[in-house]
C-alpha atoms as a PDB file:
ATOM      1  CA  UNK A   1     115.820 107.331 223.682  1.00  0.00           C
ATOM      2  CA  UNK A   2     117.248 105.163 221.045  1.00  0.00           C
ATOM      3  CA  UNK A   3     116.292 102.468 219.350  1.00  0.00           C
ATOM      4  CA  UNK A   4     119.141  99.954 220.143  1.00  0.00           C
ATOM      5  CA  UNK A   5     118.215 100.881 224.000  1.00  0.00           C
ATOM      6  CA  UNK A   6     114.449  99.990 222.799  1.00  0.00           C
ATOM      7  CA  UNK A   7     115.934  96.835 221.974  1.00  0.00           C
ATOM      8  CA  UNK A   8     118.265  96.174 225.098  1.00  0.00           C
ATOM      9  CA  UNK A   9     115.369  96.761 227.411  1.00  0.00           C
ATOM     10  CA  UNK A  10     112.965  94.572 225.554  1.00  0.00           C
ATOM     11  CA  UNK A  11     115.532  91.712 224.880  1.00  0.00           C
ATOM     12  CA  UNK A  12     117.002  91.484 228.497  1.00  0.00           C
ATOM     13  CA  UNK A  13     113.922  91.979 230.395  1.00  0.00           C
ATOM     14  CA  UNK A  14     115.526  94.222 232.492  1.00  0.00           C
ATOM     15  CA  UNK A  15     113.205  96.568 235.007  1.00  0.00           C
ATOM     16  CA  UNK A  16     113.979 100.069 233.672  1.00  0.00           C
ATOM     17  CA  UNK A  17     111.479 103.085 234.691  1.00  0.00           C
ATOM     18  CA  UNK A  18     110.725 104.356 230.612  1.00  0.00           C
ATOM     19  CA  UNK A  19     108.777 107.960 230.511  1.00  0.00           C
ATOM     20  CA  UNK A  20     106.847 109.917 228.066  1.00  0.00           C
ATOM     21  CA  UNK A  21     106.267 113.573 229.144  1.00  0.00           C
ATOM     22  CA  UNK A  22     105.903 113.351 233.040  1.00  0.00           C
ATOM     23  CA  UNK A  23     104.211 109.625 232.629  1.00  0.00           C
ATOM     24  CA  UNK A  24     105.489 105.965 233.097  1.00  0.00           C
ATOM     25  CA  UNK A  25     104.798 103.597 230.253  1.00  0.00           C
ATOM     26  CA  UNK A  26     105.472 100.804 229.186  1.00  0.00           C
ATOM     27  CA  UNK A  27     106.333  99.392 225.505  1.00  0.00           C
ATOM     28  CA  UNK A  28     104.101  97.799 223.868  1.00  0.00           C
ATOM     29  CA  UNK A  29     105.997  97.071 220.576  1.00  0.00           C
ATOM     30  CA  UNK A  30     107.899  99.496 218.127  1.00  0.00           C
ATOM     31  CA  UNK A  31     108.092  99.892 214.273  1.00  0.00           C
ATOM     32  CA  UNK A  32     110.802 101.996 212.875  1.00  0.00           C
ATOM     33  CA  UNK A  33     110.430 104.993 214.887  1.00  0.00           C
ATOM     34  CA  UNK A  34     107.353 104.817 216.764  1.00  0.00           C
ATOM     35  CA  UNK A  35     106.599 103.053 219.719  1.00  0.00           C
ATOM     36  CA  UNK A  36     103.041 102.329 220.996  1.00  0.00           C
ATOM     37  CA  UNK A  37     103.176 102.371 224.916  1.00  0.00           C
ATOM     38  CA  UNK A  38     100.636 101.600 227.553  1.00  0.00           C
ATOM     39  CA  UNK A  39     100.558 104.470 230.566  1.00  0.00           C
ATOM     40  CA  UNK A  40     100.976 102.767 233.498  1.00  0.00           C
ATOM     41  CA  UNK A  41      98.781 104.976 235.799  1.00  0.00           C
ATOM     42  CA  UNK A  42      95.687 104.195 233.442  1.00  0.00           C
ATOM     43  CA  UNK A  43      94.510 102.108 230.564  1.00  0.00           C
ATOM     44  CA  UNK A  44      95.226 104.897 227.808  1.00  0.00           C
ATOM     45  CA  UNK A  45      97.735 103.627 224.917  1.00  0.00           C
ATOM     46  CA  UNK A  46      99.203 105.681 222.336  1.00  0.00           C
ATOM     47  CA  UNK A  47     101.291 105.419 219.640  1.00  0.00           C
ATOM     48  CA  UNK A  48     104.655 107.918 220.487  1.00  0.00           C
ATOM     49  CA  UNK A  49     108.159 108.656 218.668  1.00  0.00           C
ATOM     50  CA  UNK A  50     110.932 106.649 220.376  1.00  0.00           C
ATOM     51  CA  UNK A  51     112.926 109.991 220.563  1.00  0.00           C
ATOM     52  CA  UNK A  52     110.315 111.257 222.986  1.00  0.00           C
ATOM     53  CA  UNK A  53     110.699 108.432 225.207  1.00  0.00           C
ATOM     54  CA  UNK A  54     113.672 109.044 228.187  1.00  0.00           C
ATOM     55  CA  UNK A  55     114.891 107.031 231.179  1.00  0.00           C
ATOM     56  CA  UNK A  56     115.031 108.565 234.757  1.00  0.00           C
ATOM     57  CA  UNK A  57     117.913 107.873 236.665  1.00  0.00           C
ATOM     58  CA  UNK A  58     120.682 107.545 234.129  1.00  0.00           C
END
């Protein structure tokens, strides 16, 4: 994923389904080029390159 989509999705409030490995997340907040997400099927967070991050559904 990139960055300015980071932003778009953050900014606009828009519901988009965001995915780390086989996992929903959601974003927490970003610096640079790490994002630190909360899973959504627990209470785990982690701190994950924005690269690694992908839409489904595009």
């Amino acid at each position: 994923m990139e960055l300015n989509r980071i932003h778009s999705i953050l900014d606009n409030k828009e519901k988009c389904d965001v995915f780390f490995g086989d996992r929903p997340v959601w974003i927490q907040e970003i610096n640079d080029t790490v994002a630190k997400v909360g899973f959504v099927d627990n209470f785990e967070e982690k701190d994950v390159y924005i690269k690694d991050l992908y839409e489904r559904n595009l």
